[in-house]
PDB file of N, CA and C in Angstrom:
ATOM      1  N   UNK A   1      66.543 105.885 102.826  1.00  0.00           N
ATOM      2  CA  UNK A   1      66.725 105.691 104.245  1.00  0.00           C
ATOM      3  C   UNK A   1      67.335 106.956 104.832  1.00  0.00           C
ATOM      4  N   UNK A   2      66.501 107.463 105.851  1.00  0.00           N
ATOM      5  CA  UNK A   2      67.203 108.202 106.308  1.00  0.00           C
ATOM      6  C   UNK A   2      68.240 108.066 107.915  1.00  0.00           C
ATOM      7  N   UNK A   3      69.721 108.821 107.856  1.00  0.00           N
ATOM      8  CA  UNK A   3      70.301 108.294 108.959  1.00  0.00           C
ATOM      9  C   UNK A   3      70.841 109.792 109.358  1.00  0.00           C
ATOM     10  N   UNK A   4      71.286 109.603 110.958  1.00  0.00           N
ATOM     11  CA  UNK A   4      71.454 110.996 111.615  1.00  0.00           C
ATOM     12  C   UNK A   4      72.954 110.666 111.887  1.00  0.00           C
ATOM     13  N   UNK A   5      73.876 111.495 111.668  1.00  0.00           N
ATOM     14  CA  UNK A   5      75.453 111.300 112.032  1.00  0.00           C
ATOM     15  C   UNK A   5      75.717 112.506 113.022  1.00  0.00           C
ATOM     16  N   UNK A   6      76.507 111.904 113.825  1.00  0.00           N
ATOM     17  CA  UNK A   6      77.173 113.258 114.690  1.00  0.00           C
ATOM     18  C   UNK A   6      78.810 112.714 114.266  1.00  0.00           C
ATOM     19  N   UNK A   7      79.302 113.980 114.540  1.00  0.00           N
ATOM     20  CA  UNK A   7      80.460 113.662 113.510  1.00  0.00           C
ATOM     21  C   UNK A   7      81.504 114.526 114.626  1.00  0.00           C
ATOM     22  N   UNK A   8      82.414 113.614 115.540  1.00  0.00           N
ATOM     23  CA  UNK A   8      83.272 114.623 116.718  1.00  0.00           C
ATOM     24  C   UNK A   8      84.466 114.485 115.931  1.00  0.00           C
ATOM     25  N   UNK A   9      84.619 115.426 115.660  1.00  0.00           N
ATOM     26  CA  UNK A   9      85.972 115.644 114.724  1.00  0.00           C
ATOM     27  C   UNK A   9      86.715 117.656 115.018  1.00  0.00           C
ATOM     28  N   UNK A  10      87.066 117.749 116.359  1.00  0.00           N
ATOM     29  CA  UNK A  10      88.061 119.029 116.777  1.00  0.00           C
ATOM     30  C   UNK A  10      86.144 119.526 117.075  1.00  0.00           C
ATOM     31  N   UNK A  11      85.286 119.516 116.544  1.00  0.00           N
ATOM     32  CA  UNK A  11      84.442 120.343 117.218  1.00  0.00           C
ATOM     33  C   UNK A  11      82.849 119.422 117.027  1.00  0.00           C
ATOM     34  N   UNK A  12      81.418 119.458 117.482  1.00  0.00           N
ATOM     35  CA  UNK A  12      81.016 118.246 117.114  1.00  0.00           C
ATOM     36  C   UNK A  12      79.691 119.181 116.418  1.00  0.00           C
ATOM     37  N   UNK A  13      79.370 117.783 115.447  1.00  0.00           N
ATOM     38  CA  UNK A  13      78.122 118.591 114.215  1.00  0.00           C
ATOM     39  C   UNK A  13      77.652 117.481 114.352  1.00  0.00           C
ATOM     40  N   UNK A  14      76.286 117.661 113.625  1.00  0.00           N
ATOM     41  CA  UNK A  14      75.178 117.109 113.695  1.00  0.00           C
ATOM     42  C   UNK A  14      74.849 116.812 112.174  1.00  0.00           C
ATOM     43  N   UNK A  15      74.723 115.824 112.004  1.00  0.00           N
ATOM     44  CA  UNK A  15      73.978 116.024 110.425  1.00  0.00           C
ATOM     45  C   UNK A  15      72.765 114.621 109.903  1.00  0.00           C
ATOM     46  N   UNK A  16      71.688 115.056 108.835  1.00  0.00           N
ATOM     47  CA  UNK A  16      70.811 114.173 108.522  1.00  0.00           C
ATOM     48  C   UNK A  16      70.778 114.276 107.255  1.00  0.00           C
ATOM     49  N   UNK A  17      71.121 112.648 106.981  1.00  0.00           N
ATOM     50  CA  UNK A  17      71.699 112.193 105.847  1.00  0.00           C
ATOM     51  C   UNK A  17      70.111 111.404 104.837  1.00  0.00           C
ATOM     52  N   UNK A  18      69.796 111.869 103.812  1.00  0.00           N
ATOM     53  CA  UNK A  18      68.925 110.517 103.023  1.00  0.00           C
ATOM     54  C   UNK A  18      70.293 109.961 101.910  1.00  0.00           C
ATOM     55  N   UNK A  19      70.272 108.728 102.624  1.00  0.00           N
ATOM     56  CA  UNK A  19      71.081 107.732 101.678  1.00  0.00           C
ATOM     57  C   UNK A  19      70.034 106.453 100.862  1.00  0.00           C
ATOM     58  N   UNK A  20      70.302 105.931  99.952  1.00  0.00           N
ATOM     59  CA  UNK A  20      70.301 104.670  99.516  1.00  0.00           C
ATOM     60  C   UNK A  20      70.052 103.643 100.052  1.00  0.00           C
ATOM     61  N   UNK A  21      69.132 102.754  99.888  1.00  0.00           N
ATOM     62  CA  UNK A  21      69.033 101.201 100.849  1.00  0.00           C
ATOM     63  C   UNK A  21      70.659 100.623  99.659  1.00  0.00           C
ATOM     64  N   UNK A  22      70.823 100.117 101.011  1.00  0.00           N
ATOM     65  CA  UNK A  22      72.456  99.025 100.431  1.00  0.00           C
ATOM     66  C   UNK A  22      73.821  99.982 100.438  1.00  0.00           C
ATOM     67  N   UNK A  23      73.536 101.222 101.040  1.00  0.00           N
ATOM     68  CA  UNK A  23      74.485 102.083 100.805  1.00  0.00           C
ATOM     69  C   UNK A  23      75.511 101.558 102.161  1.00  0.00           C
ATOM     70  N   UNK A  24      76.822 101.940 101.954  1.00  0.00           N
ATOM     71  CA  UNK A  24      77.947 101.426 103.222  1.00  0.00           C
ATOM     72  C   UNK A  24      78.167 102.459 103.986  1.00  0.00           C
ATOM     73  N   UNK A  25      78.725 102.509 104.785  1.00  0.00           N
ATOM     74  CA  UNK A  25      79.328 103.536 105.734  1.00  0.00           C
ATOM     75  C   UNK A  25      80.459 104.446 104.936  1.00  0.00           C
ATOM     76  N   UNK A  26      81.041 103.492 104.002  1.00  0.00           N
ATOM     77  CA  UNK A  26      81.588 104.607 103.233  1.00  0.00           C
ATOM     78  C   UNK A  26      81.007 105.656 102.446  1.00  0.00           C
ATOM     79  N   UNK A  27      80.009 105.132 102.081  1.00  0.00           N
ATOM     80  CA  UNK A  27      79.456 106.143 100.974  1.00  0.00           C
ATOM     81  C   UNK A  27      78.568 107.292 101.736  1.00  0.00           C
ATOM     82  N   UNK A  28      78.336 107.112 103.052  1.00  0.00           N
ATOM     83  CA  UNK A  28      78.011 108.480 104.068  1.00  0.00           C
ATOM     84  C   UNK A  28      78.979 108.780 104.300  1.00  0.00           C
ATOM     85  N   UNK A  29      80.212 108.315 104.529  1.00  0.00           N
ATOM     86  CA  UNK A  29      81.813 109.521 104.941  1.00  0.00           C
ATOM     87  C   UNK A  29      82.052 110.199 103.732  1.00  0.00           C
ATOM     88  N   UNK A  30      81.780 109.253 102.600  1.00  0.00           N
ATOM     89  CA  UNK A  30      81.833 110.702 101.037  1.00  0.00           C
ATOM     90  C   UNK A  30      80.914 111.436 100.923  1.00  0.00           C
ATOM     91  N   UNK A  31      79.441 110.911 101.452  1.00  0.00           N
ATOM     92  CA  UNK A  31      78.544 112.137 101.705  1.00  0.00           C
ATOM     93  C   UNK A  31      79.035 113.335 102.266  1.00  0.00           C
ATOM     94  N   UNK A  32      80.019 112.790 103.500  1.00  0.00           N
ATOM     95  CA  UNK A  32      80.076 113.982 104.257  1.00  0.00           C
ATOM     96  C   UNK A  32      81.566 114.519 104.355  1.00  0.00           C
ATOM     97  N   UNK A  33      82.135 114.160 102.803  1.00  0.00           N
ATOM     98  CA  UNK A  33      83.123 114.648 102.498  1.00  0.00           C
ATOM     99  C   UNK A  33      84.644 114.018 103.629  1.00  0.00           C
ATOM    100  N   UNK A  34      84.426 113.317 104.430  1.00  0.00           N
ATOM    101  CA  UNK A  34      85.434 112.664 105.510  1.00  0.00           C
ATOM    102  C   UNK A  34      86.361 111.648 104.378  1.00  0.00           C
ATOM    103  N   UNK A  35      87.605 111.822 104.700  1.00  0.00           N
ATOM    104  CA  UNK A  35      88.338 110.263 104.523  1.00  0.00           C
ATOM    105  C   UNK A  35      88.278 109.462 104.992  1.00  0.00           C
ATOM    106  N   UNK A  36      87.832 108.234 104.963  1.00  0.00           N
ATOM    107  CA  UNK A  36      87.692 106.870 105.375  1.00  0.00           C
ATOM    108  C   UNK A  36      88.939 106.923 106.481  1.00  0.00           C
ATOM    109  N   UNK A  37      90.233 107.391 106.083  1.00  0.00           N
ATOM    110  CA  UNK A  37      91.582 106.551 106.684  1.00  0.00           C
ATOM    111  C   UNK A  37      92.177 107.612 108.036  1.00  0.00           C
ATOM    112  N   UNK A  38      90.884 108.307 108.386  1.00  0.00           N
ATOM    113  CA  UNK A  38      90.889 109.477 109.318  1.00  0.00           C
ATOM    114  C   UNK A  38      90.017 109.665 110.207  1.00  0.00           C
ATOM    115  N   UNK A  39      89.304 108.375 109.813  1.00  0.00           N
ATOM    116  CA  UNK A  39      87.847 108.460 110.637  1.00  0.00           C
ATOM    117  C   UNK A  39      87.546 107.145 111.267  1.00  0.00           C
ATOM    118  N   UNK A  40      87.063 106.802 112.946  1.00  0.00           N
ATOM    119  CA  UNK A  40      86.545 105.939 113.223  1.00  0.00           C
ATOM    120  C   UNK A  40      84.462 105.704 113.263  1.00  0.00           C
ATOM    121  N   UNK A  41      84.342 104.757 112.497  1.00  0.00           N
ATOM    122  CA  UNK A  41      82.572 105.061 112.211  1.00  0.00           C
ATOM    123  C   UNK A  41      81.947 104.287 113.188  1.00  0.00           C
ATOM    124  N   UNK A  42      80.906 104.746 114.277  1.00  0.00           N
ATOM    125  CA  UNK A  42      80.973 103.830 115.558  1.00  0.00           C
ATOM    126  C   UNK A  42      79.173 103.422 115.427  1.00  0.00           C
ATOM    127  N   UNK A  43      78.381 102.562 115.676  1.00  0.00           N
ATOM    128  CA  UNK A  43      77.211 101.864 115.535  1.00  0.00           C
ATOM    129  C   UNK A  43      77.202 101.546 116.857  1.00  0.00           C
ATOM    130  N   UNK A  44      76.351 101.883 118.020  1.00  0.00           N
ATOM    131  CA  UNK A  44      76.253 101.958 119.474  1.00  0.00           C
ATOM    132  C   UNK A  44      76.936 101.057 120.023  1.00  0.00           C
ATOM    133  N   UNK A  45      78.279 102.187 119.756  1.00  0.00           N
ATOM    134  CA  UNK A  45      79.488 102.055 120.645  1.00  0.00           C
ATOM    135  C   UNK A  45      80.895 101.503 119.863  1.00  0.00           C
ATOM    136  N   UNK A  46      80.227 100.373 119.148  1.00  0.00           N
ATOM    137  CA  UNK A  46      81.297  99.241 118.916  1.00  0.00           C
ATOM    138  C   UNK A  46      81.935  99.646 117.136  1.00  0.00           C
ATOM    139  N   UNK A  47      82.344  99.749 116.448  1.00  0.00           N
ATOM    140  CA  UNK A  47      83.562 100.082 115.267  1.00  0.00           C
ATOM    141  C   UNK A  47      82.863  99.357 114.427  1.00  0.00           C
ATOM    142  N   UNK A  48      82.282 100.005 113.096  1.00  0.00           N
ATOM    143  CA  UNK A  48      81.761  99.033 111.772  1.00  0.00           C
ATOM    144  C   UNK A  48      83.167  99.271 110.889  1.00  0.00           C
ATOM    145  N   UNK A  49      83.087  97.859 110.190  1.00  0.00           N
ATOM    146  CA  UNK A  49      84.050  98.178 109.035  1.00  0.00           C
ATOM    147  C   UNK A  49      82.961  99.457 107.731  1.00  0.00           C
ATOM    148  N   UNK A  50      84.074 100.481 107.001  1.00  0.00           N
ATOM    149  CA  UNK A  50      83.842 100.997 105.813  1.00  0.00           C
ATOM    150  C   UNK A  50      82.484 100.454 104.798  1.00  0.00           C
ATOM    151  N   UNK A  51      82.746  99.093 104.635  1.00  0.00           N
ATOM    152  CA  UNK A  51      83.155  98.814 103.752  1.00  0.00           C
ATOM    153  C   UNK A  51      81.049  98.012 104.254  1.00  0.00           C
ATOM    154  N   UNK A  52      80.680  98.047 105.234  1.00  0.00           N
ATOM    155  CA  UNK A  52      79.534  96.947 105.649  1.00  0.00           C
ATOM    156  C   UNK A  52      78.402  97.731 104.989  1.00  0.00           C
ATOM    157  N   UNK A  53      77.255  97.667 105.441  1.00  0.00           N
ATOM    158  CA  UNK A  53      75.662  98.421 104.692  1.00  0.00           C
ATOM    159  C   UNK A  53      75.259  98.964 105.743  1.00  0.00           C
ATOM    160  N   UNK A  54      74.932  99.628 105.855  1.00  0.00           N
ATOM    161  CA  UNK A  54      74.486 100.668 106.801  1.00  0.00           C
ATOM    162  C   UNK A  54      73.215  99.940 107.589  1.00  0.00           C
ATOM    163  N   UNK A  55      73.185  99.393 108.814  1.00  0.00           N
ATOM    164  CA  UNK A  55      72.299  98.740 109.296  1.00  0.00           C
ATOM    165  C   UNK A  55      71.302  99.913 110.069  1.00  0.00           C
ATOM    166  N   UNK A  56      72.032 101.567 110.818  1.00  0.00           N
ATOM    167  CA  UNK A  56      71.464 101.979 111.969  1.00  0.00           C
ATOM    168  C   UNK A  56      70.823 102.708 111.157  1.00  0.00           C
ATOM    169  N   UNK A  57      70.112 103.317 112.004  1.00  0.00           N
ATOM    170  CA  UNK A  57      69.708 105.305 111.759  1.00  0.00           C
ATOM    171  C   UNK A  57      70.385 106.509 112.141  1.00  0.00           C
ATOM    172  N   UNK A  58      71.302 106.056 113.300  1.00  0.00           N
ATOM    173  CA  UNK A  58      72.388 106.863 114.159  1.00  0.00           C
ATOM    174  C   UNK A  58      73.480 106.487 113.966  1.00  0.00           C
ATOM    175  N   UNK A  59      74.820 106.836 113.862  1.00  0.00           N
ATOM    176  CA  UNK A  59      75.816 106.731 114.158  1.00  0.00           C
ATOM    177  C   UNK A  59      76.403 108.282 114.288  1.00  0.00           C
ATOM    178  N   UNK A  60      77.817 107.431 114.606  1.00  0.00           N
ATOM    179  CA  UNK A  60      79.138 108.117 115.405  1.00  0.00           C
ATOM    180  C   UNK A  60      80.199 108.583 114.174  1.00  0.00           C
ATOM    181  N   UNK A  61      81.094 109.270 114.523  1.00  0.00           N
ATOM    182  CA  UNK A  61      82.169 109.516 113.299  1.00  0.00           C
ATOM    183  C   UNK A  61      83.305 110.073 114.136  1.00  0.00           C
ATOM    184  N   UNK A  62      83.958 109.280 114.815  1.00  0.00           N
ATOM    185  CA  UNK A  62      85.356 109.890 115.647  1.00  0.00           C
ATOM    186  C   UNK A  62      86.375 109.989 114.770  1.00  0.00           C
ATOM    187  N   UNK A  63      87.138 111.314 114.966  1.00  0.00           N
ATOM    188  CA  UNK A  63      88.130 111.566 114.444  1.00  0.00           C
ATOM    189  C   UNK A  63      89.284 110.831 114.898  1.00  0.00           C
ATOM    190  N   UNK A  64      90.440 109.820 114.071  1.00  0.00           N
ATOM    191  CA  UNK A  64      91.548 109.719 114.748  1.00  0.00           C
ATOM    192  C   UNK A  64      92.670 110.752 115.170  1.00  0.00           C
ATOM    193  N   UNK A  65      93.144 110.499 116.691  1.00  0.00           N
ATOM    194  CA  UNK A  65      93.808 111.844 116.432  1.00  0.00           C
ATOM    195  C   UNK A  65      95.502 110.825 117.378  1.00  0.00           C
ATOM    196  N   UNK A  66      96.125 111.299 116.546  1.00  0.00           N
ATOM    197  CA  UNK A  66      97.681 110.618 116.763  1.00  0.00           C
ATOM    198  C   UNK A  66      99.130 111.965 117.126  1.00  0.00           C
ATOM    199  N   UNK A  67      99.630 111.679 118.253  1.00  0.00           N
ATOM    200  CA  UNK A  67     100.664 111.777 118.085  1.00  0.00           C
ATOM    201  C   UNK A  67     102.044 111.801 118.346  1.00  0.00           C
ATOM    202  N   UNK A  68     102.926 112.240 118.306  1.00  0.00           N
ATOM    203  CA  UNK A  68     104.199 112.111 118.453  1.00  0.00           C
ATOM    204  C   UNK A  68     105.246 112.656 119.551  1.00  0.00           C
TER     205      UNK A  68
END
């Protein structure tokens, strides 16, 4: 399967991923080298858990950014 990520994290990239049928959203943030616990993964618009199967072809990858 192939899926397209844009990834806004301090500057924004583009990338096209061939993953696995059954593969999760996690296993494209280790594709793309991201930590799970640093990253929001967005499916038009709305927040997938890590942890679900990759339903789109597109998604999102917002960086959390926190601070003090």
């Amino acid at each position: 399967m192939k899926v397209r990520v844009k990834v806004l994290a301090g500057s924004v990239s583009e990338h096209s991923l061939e993953i696995d049928n059954g593969s999760t959203y996690g296993d494209v943030l280790e594709q793309l080298e991201l930590n799970p616990e640093t990253v929001i993964v967005m499916v038009d618009g709305t927040p997938v858990p890590v942890d679900e199967m990759v339903s789109a072809g597109y998604l999102e990858v917002l960086r959390i950014v926190s601070g003090g």
